[in-house]
C-alpha atoms as a PDB file:
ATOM      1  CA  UNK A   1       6.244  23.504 -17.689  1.00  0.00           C
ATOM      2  CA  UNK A   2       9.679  22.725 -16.065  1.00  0.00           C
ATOM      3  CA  UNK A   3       9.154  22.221 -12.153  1.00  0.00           C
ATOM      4  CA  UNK A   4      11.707  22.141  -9.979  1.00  0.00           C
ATOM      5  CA  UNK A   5      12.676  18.753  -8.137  1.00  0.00           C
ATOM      6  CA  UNK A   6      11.267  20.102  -4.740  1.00  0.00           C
ATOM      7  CA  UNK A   7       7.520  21.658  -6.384  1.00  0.00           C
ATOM      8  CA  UNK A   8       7.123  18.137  -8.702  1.00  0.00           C
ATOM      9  CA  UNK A   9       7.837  16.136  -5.482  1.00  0.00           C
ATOM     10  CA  UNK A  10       5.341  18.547  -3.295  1.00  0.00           C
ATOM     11  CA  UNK A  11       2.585  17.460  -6.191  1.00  0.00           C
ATOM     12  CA  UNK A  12       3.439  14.090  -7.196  1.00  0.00           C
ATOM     13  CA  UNK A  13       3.285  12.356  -3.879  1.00  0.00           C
ATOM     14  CA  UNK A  14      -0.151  13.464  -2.360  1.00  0.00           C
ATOM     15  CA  UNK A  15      -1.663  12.175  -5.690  1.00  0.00           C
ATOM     16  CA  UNK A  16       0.399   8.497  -5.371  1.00  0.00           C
ATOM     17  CA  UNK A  17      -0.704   8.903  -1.615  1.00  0.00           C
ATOM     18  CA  UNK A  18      -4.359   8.934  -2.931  1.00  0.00           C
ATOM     19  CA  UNK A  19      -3.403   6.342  -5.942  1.00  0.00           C
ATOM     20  CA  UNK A  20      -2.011   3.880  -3.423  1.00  0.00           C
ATOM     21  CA  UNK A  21      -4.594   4.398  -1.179  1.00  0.00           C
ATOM     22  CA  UNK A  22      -7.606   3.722  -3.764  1.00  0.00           C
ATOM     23  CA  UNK A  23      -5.849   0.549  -4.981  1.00  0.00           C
ATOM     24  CA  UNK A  24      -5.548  -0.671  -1.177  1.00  0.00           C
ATOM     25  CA  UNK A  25      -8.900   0.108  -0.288  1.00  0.00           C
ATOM     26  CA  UNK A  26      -9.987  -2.465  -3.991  1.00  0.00           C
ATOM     27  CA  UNK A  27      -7.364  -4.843  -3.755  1.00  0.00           C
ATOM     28  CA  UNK A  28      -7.842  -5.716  -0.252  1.00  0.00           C
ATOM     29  CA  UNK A  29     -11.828  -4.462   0.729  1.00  0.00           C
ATOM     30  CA  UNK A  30     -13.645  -4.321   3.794  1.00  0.00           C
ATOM     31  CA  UNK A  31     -13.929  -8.075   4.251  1.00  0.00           C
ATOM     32  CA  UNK A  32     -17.653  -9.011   5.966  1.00  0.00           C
ATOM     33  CA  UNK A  33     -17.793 -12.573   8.087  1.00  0.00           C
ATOM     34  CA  UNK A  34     -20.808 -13.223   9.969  1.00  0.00           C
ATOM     35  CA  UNK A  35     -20.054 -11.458  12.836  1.00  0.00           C
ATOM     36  CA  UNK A  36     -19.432  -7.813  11.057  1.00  0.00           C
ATOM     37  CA  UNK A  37     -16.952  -6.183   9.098  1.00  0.00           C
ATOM     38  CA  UNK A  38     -13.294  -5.758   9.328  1.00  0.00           C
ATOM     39  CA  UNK A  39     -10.457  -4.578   7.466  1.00  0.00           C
ATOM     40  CA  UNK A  40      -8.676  -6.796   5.319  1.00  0.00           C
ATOM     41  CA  UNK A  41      -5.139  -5.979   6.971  1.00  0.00           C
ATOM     42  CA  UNK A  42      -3.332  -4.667   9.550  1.00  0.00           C
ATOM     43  CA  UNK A  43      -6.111  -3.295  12.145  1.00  0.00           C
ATOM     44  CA  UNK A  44      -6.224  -3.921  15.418  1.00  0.00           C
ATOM     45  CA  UNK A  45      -8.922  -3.152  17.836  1.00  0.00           C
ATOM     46  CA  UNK A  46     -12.611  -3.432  18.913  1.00  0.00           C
ATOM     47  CA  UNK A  47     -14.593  -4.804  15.806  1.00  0.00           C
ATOM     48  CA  UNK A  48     -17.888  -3.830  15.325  1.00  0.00           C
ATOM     49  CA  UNK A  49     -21.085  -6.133  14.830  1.00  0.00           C
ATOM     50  CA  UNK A  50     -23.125  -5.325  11.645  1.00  0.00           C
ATOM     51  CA  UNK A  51     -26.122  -3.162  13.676  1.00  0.00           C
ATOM     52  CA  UNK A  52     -23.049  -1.066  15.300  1.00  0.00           C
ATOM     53  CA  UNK A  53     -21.255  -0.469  11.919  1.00  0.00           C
ATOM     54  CA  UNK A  54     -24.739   0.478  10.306  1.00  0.00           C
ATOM     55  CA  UNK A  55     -25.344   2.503  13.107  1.00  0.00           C
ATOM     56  CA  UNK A  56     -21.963   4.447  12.484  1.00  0.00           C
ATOM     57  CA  UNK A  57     -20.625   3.525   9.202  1.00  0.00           C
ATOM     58  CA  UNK A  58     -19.068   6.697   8.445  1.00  0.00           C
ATOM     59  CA  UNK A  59     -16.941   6.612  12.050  1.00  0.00           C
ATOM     60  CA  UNK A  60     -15.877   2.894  11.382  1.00  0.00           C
ATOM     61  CA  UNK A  61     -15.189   3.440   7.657  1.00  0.00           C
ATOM     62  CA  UNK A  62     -12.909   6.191   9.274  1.00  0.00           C
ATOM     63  CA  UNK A  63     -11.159   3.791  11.689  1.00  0.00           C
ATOM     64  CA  UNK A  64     -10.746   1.038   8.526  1.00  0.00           C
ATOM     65  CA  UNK A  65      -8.744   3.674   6.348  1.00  0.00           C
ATOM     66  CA  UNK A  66      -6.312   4.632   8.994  1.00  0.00           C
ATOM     67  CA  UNK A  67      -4.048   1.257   8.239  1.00  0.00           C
ATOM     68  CA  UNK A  68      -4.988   1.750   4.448  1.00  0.00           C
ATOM     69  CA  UNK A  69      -3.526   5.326   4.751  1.00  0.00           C
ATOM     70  CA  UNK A  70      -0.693   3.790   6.859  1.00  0.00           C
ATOM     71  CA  UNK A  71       0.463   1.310   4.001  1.00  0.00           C
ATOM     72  CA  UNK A  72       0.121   3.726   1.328  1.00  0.00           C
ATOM     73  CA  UNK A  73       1.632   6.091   3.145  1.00  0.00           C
ATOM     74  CA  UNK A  74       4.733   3.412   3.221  1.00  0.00           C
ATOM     75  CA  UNK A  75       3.912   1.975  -0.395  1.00  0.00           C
ATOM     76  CA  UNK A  76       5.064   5.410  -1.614  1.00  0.00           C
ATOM     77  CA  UNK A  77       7.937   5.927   0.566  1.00  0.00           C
ATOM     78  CA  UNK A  78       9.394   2.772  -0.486  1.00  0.00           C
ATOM     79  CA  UNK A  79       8.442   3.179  -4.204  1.00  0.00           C
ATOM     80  CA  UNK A  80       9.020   7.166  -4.845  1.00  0.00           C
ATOM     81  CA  UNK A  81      11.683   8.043  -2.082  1.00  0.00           C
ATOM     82  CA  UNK A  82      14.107   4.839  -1.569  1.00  0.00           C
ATOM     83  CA  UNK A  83      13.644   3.179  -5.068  1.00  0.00           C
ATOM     84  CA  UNK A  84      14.628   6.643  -7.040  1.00  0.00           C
ATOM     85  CA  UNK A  85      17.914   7.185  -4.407  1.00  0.00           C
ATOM     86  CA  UNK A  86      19.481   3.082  -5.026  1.00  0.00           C
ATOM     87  CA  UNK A  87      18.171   3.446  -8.608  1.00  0.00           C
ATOM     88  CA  UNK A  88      20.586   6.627  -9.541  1.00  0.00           C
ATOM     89  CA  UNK A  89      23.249   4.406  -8.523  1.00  0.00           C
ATOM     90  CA  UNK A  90      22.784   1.765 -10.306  1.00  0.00           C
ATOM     91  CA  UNK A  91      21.581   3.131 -13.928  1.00  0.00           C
ATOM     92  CA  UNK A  92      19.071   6.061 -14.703  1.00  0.00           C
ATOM     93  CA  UNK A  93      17.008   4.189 -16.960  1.00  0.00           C
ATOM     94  CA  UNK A  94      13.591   4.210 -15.908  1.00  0.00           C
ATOM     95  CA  UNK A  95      13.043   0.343 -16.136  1.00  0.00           C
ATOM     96  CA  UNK A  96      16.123   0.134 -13.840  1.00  0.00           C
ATOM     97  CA  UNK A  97      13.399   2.328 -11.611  1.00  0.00           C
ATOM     98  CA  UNK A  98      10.571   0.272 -12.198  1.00  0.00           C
ATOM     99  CA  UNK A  99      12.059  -3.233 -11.344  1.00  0.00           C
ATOM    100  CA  UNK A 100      13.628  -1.735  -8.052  1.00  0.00           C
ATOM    101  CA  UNK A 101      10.441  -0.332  -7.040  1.00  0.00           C
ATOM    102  CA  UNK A 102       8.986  -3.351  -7.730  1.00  0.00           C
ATOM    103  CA  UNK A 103      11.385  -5.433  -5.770  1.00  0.00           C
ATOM    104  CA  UNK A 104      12.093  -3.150  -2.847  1.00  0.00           C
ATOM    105  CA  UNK A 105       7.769  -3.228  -2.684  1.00  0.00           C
ATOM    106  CA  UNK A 106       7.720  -7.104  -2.410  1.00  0.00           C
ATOM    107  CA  UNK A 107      10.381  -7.329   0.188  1.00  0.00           C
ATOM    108  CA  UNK A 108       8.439  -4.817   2.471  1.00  0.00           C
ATOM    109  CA  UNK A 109       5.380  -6.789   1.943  1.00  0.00           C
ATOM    110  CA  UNK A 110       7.310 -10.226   2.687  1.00  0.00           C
ATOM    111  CA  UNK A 111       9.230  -8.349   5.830  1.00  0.00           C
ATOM    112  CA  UNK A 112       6.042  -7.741   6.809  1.00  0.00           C
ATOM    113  CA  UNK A 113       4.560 -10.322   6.784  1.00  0.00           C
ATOM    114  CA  UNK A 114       6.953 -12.691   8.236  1.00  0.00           C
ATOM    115  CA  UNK A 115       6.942 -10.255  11.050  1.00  0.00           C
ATOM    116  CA  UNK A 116       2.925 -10.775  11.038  1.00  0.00           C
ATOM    117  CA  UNK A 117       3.465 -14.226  11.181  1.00  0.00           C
ATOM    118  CA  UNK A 118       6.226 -14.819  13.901  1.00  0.00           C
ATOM    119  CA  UNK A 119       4.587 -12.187  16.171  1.00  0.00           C
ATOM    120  CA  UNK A 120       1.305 -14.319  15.619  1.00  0.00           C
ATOM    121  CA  UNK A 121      -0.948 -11.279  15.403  1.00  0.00           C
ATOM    122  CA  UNK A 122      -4.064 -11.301  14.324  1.00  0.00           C
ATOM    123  CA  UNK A 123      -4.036  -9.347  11.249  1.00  0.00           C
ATOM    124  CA  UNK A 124      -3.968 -10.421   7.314  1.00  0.00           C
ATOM    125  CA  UNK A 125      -0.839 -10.222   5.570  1.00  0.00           C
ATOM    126  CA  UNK A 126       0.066  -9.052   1.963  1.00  0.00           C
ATOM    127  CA  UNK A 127       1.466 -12.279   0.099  1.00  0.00           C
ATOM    128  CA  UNK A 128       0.107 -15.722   0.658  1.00  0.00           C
ATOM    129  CA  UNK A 129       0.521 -18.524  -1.495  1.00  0.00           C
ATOM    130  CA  UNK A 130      -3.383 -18.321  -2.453  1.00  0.00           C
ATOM    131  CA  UNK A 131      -3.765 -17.193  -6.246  1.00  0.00           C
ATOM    132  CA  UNK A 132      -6.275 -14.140  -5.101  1.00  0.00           C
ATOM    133  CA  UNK A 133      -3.590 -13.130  -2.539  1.00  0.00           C
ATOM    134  CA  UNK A 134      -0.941 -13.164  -5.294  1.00  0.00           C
ATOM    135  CA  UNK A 135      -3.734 -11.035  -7.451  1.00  0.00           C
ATOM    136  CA  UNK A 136      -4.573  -8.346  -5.430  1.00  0.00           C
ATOM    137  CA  UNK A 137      -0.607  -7.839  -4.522  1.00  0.00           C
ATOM    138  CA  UNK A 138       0.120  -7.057  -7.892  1.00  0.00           C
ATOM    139  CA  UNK A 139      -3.111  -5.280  -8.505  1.00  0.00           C
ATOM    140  CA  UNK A 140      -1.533  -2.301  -5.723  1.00  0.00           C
ATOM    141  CA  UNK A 141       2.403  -2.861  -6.570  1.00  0.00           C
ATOM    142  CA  UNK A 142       2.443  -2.930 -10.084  1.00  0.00           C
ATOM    143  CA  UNK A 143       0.577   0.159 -11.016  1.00  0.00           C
ATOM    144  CA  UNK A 144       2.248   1.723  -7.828  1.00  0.00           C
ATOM    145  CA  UNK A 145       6.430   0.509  -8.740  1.00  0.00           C
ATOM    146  CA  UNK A 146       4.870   1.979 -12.747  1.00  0.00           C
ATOM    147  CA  UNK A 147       4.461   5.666 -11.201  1.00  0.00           C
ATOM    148  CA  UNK A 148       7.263   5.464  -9.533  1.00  0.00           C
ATOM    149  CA  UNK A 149       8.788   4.871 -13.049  1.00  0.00           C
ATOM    150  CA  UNK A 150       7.733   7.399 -14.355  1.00  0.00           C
ATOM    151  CA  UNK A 151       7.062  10.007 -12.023  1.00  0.00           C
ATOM    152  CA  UNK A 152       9.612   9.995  -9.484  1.00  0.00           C
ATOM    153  CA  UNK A 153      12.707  12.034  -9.794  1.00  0.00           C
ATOM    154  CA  UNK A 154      15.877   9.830 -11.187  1.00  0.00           C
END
């Protein structure tokens, strides 16, 4: 089945969109202190007590995926839009794809979170120098900057 460049990118992304977004929502989970829960990153906002989100999960599960969708959202734009377009200029090889992706991710995660960190918000960041931090980065950008490899157009 040969697709053309626009048709493969109209089906490839929404399923990295959903990829990305499943790794997120596993790498960094709803994290529950004894007040309620709260997303692991980037959310901002009224948090609810554990009564209030049992009373509404579903609407605060809603309101916790928004940043999720957010970073996956830029997760793929990095990895499947601006990795393929420096990549072709450099070398088509699809390792030349892979360690861009991979490099161009980590930057955007350390931009961020210096950014996080100057602006002294009070949100989680990506990269820490805490083993499980280090983990559950590479847990979203490897299988992420891999797809891009192979999936994105060269």
């Amino acid at each position: 089945m040969n697709l053309s460049s626009g048709r493969r990118f109209a089906l490839v992304v929404p399923i990295q969109v959903v990829a990305a977004l499943l790794l997120l929502w596993y790498a960094y989970p709803i994290y529950w202190d004894g007040a309620g829960p709260m997303p692991s990153f980037f959310y901002s906002g009224d948090l609810p007590s554990t009564a209030e989100y049992h009373t509404n999960e579903w609407q605060y599960d809603a309101r916790f995926l928004f940043p999720y969708l957010v970073a996956s959202l830029l997760l793929v734009a990095v990895a499947f839009v601006l990795a393929p377009k420096i990549a072709k200029r450099i070398d088509r090889r699809r390792t030349t794809l892979f360690i861009i992706s991979f490099s161009l991710l980590f930057a955007v995660a350390a931009i961020l979170d210096v950014l996080v960190r100057t602006a002294r918000l009070n949100c989680g960041v990506f990269l820490s120098f805490a083993p499980d931090s280090i983990l559950a980065f590479l847990m979203v950008v490897v299988p992420v900057a891999l797809l891009s490899a192979l999936f994105a157009d060269r």
